[in-house]
C-alpha atoms as a PDB file:
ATOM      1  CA  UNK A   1       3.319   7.605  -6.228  1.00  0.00           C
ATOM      2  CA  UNK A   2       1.159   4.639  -7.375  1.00  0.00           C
ATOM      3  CA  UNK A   3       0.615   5.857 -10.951  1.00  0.00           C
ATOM      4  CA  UNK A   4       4.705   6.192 -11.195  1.00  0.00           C
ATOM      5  CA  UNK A   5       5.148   2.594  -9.502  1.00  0.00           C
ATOM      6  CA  UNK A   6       2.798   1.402 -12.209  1.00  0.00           C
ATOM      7  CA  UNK A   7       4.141   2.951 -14.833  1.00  0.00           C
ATOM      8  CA  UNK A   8       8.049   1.556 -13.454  1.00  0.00           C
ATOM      9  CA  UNK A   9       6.688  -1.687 -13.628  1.00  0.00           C
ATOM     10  CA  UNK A  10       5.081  -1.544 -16.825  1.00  0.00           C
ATOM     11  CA  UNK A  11       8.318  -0.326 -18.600  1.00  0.00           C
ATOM     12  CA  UNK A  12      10.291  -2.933 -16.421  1.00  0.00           C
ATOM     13  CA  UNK A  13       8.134  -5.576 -18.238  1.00  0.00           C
ATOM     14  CA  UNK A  14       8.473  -4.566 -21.762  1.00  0.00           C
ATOM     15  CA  UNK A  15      12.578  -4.497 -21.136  1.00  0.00           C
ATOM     16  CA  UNK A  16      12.405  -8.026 -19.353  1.00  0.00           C
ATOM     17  CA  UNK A  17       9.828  -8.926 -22.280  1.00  0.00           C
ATOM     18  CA  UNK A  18      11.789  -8.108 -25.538  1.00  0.00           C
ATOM     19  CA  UNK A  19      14.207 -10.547 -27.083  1.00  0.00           C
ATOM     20  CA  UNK A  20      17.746 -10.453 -26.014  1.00  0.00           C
ATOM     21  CA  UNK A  21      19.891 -11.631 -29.012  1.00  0.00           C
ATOM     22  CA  UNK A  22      23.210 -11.417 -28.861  1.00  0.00           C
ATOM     23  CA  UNK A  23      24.661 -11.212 -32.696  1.00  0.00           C
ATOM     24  CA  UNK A  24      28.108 -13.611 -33.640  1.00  0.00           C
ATOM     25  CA  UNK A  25      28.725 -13.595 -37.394  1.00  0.00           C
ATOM     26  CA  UNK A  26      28.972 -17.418 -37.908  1.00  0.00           C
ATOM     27  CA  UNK A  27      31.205 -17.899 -41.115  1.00  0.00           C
ATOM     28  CA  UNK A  28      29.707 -17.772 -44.502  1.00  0.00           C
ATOM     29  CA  UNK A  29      26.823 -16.305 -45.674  1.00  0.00           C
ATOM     30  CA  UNK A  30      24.797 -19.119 -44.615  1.00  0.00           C
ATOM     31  CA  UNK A  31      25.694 -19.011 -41.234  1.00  0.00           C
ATOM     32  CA  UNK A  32      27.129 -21.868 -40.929  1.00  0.00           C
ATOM     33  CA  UNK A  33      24.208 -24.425 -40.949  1.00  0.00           C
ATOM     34  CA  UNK A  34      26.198 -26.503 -43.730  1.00  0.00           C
ATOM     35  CA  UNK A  35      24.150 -25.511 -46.999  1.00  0.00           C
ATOM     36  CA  UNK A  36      24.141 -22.461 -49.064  1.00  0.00           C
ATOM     37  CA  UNK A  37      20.547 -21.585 -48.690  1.00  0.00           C
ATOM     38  CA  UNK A  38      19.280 -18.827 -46.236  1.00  0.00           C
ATOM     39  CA  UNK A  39      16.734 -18.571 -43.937  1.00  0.00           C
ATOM     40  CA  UNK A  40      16.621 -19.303 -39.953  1.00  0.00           C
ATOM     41  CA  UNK A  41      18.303 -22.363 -38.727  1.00  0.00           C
ATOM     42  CA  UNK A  42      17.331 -23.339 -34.987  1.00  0.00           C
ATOM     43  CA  UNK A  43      19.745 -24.842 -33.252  1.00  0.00           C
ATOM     44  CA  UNK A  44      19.429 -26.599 -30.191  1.00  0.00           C
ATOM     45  CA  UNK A  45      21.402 -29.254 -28.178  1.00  0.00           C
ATOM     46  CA  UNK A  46      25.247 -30.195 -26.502  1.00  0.00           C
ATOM     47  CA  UNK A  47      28.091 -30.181 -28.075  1.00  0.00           C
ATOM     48  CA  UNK A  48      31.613 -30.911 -26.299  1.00  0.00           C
ATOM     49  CA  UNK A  49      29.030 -31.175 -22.979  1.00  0.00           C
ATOM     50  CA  UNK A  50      27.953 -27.344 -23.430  1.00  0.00           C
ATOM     51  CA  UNK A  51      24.193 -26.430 -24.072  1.00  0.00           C
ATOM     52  CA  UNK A  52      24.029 -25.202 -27.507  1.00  0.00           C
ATOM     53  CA  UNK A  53      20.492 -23.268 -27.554  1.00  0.00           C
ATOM     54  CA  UNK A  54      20.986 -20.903 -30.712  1.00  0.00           C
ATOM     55  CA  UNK A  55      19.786 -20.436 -33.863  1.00  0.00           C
ATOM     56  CA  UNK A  56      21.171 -18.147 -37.122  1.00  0.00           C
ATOM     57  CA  UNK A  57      19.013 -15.363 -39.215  1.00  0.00           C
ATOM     58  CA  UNK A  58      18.991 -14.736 -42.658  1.00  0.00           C
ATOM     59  CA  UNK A  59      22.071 -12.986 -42.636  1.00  0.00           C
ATOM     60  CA  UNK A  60      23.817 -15.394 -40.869  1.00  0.00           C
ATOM     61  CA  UNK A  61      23.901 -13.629 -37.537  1.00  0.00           C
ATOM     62  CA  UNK A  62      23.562 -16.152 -34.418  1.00  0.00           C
ATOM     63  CA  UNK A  63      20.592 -15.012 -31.639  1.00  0.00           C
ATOM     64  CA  UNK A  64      20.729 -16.885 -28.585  1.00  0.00           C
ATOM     65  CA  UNK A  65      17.374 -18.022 -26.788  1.00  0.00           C
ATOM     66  CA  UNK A  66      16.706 -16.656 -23.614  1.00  0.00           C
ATOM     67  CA  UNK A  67      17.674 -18.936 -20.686  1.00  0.00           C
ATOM     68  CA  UNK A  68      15.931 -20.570 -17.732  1.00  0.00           C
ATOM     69  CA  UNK A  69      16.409 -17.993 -15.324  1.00  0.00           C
ATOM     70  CA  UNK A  70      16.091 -15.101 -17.564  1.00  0.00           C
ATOM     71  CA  UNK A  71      12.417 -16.992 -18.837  1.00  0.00           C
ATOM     72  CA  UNK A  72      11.886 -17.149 -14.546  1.00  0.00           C
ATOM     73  CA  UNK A  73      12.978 -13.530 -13.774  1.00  0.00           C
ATOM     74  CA  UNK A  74      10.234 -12.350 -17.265  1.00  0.00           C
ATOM     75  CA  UNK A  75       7.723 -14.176 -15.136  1.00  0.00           C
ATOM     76  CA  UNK A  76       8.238 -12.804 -11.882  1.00  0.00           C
ATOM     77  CA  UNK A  77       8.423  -9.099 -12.918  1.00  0.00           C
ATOM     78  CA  UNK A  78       5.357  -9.898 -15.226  1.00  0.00           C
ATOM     79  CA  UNK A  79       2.947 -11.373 -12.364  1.00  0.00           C
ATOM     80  CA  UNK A  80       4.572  -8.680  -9.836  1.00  0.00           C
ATOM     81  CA  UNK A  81       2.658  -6.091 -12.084  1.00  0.00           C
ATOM     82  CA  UNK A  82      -0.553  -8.286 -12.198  1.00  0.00           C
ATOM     83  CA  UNK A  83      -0.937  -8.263  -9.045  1.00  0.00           C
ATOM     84  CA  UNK A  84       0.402  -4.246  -8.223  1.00  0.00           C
ATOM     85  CA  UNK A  85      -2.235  -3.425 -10.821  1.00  0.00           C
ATOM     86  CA  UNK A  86      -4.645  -5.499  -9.102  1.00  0.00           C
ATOM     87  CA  UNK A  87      -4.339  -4.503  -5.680  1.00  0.00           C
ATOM     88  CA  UNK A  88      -4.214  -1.035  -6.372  1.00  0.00           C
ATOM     89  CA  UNK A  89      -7.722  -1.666  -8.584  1.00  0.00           C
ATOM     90  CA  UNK A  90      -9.270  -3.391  -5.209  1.00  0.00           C
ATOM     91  CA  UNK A  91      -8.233  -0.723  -3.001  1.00  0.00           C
ATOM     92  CA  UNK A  92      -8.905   2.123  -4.463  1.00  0.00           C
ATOM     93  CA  UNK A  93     -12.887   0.293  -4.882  1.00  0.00           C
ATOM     94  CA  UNK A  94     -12.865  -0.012  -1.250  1.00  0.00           C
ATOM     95  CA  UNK A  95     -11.963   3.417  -0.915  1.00  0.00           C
ATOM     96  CA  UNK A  96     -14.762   4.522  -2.885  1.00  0.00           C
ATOM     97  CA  UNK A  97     -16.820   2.000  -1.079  1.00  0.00           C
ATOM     98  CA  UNK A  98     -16.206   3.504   2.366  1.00  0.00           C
ATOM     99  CA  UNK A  99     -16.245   7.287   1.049  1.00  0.00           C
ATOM    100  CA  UNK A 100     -20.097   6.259  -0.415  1.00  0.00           C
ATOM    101  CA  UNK A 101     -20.949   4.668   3.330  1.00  0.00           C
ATOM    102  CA  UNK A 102     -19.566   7.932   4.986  1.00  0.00           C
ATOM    103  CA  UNK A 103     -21.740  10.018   2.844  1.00  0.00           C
ATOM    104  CA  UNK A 104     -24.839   7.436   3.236  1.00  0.00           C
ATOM    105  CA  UNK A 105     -24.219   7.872   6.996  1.00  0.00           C
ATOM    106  CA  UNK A 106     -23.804  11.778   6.600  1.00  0.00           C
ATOM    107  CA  UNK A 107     -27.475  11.690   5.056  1.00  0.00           C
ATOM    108  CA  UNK A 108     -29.393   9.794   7.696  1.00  0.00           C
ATOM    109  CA  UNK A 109     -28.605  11.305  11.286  1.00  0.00           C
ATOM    110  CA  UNK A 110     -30.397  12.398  14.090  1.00  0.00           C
ATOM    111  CA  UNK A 111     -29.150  14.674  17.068  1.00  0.00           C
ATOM    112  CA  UNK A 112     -28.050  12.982  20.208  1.00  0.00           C
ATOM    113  CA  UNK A 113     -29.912  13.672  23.779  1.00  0.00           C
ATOM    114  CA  UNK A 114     -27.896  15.849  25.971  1.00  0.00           C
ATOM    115  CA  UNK A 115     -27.573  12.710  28.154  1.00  0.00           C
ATOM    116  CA  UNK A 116     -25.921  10.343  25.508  1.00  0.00           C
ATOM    117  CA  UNK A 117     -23.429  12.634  24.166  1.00  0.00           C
ATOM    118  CA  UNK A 118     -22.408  13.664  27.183  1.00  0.00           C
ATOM    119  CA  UNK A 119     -21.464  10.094  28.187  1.00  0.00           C
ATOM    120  CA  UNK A 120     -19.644   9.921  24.409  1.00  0.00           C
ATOM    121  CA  UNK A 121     -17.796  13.212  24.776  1.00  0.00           C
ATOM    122  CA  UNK A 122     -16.187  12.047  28.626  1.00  0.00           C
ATOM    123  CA  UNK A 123     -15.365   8.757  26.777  1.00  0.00           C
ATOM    124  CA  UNK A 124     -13.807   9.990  23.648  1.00  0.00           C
ATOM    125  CA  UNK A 125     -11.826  12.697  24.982  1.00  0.00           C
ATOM    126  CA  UNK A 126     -10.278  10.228  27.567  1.00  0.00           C
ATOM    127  CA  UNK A 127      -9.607   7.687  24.851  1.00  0.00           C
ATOM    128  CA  UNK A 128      -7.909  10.634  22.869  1.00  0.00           C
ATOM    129  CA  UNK A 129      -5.917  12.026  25.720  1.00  0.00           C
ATOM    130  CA  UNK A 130      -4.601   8.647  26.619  1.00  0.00           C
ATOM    131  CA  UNK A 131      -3.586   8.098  22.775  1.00  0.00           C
ATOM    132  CA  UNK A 132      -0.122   9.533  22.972  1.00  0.00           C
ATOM    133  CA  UNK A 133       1.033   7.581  25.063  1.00  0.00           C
ATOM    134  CA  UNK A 134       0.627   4.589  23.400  1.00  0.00           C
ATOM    135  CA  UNK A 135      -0.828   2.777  26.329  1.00  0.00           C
ATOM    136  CA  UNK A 136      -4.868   2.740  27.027  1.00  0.00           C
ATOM    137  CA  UNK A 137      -4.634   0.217  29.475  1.00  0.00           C
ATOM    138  CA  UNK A 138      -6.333   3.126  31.717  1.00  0.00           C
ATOM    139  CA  UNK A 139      -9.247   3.965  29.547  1.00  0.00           C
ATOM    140  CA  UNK A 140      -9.727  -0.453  28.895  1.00  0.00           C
ATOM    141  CA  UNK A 141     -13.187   0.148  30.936  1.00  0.00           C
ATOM    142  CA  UNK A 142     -14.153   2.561  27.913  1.00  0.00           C
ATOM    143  CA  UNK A 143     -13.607   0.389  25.271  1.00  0.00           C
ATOM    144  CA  UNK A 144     -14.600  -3.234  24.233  1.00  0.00           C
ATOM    145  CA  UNK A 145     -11.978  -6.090  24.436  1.00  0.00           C
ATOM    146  CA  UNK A 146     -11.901  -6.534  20.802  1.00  0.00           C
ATOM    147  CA  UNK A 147     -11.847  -2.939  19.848  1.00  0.00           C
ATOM    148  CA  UNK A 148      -8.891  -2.123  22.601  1.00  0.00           C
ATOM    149  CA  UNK A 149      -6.803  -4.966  21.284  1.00  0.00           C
ATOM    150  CA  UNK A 150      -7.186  -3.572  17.512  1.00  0.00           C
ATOM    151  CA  UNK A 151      -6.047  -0.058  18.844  1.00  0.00           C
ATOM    152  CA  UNK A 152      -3.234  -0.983  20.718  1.00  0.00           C
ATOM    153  CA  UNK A 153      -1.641  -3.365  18.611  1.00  0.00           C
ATOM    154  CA  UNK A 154      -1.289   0.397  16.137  1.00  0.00           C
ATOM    155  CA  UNK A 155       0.036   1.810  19.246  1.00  0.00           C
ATOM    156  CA  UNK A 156       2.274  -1.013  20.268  1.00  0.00           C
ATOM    157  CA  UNK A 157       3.774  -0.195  16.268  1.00  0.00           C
ATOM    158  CA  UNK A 158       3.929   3.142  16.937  1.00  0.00           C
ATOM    159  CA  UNK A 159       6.490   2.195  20.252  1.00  0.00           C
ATOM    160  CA  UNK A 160       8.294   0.090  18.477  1.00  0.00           C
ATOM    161  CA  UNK A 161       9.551   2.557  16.566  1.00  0.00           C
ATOM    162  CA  UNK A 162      10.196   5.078  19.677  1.00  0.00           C
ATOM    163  CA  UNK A 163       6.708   6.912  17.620  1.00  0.00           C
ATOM    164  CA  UNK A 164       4.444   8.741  19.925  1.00  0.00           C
ATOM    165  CA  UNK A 165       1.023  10.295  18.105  1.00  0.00           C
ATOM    166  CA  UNK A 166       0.625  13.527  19.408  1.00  0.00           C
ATOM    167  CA  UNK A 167      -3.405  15.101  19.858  1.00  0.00           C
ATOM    168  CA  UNK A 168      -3.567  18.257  20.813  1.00  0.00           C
ATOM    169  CA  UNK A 169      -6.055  21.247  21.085  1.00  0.00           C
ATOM    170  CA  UNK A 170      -8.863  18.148  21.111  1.00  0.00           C
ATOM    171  CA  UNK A 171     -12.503  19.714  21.041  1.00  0.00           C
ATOM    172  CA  UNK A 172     -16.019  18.168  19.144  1.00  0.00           C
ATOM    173  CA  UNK A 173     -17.972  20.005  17.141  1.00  0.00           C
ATOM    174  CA  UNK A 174     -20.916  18.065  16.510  1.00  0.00           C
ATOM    175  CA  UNK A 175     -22.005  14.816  17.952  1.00  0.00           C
ATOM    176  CA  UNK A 176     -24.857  12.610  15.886  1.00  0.00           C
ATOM    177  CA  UNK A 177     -26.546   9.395  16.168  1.00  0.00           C
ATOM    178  CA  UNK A 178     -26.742   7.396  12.961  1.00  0.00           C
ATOM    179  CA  UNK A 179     -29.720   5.875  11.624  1.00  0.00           C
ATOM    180  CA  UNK A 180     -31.425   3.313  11.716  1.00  0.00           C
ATOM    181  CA  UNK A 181     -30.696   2.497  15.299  1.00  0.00           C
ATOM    182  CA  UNK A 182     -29.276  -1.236  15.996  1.00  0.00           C
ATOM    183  CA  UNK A 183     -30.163  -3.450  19.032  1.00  0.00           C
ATOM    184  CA  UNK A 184     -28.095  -2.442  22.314  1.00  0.00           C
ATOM    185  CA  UNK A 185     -25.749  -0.184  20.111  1.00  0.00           C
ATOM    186  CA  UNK A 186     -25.486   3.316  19.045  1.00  0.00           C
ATOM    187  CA  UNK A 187     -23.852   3.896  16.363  1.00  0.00           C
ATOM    188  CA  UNK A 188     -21.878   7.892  16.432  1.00  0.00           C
ATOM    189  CA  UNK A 189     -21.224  10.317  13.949  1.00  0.00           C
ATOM    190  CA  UNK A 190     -18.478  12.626  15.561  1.00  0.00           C
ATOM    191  CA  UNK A 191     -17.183  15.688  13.844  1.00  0.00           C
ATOM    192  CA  UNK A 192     -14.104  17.094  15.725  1.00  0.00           C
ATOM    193  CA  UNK A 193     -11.028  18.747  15.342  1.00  0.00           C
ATOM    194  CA  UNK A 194      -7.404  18.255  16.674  1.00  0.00           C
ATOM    195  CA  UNK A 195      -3.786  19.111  16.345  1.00  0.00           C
ATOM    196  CA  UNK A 196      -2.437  15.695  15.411  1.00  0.00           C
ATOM    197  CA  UNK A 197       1.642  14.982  14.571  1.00  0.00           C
ATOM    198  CA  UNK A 198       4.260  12.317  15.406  1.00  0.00           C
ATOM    199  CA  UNK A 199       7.443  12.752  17.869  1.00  0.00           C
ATOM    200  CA  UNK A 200      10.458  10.574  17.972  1.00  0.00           C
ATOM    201  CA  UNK A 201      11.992   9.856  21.297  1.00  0.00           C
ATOM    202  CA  UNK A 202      15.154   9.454  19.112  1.00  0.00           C
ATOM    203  CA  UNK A 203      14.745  13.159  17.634  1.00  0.00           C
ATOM    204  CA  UNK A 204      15.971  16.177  19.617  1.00  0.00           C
ATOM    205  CA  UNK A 205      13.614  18.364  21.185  1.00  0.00           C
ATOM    206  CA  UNK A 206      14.134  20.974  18.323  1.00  0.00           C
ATOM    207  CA  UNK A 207      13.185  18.474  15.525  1.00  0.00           C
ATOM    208  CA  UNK A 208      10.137  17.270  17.478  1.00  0.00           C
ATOM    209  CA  UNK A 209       9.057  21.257  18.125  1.00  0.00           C
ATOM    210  CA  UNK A 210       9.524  21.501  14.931  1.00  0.00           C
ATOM    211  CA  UNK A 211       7.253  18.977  13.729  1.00  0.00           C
ATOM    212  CA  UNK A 212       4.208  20.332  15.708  1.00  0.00           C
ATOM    213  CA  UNK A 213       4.597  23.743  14.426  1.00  0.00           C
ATOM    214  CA  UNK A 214       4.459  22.148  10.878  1.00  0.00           C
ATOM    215  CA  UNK A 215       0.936  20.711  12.047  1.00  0.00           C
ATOM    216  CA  UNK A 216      -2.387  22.623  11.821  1.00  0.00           C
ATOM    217  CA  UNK A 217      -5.365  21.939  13.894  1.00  0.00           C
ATOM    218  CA  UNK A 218      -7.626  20.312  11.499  1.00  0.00           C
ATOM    219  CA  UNK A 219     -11.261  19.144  11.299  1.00  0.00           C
ATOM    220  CA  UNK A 220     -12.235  15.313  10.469  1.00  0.00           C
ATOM    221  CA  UNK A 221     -15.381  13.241  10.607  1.00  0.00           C
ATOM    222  CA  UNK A 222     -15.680   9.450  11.899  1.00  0.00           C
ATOM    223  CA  UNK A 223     -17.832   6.969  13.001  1.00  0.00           C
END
């Protein structure tokens, strides 16, 4: 989808980008620039109170230059591109930048004590059954202010567009601390897996059972 939005834009520029003449035989063979000699004439100025911004080719053809809003619109589509191109080139590098830290992380764990990941499992599978419905306003003592607000301003999204994220079939596989450990945190690898699909409160039941029979229970890793 990005490589085809790219390559839209790109073409978009080299249209906007060519030269637009538009070809009016201007009497004679000299186009009409009063002498008998060829060669380009530019033309530029008002005549009867109408810009005159023209100028004629050898053969005596006129080509109009381009005007100010067709110069604007060029520039627009051109730095629309530049910057497409650009963001695209920044996030896939912080893609790869995150994918690297995953796999540091996935190199320098240690198991957890039975006591610490059983505190983390109550937590997260409260957290995760509380998900769907887009309110953790009953799990708030599990979380950190800062960290609750981030989550449910995605859920408060999700009900704004009648959206409710469906987990299902929630169970963790493996549960490991990360090292090295930081002051008065613990830092959790968690490898799990879940059946996880949208419903619409606008959809009928039939298009909603429909999407969770479309969704497989799949494994993931996070931190």
């Amino acid at each position: 989808m990005k490589k085809a939005l790219i390559f839209i834009l790109f073409i978009l520029c080299l249209i906007v980008l060519l030269p637009s003449p538009v070809a009016a035989r201007a009497g004679g063979s000299s186009g009409g620039s009063g002498g008998s000699g060829g060669g380009s004439s530019p033309t530029s100025g008002y005549v009867g109170g109408r810009s005159r911004d023209y100028y004629y080719d050898d053969a005596g053809y006129r080509h109009y230059y381009k005007s100010l809003m067709r110069r604007l619109f060029d520039s627009i589509v051109t730095l629309l591109f530049v910057f497409v191109s650009l963001g695209i080139m920044i996030w896939r590098k912080v893609r790869d930048w995150l994918t690297g830290r995953r796999k540091r992380a996935l190199a320098d764990t240690m198991p957890l004590d039975a006591e610490t990941a059983a505190r983390f499992e109550n937590a997260f599978y409260q957290i995760e059954t509380a998900w769907p419905s887009n309110d953790l306003s009953n799990v708030a003592d599990l979380m950190t202010p800062h960290f609750q607000h981030q989550q449910q301003r995605i859920l408060n999204r999700y009900q704004r567009h009648h959206k409710h994220n469906q987990l299902e079939s929630i169970a963790i596989v493996s549960t490991e601390l990360l090292l090295p450990e930081k002051p008065n945190r613990q830092d959790i690898l968690v490898t799990a897996q879940m059946r996880d699909y949208f419903t619409d409160e606008r959809q009928t039941a039939t298009v909603n059972d429909q999407r969770r029979e479309a969704a497989y229970i799949e494994r993931f890793s996070e931190i």
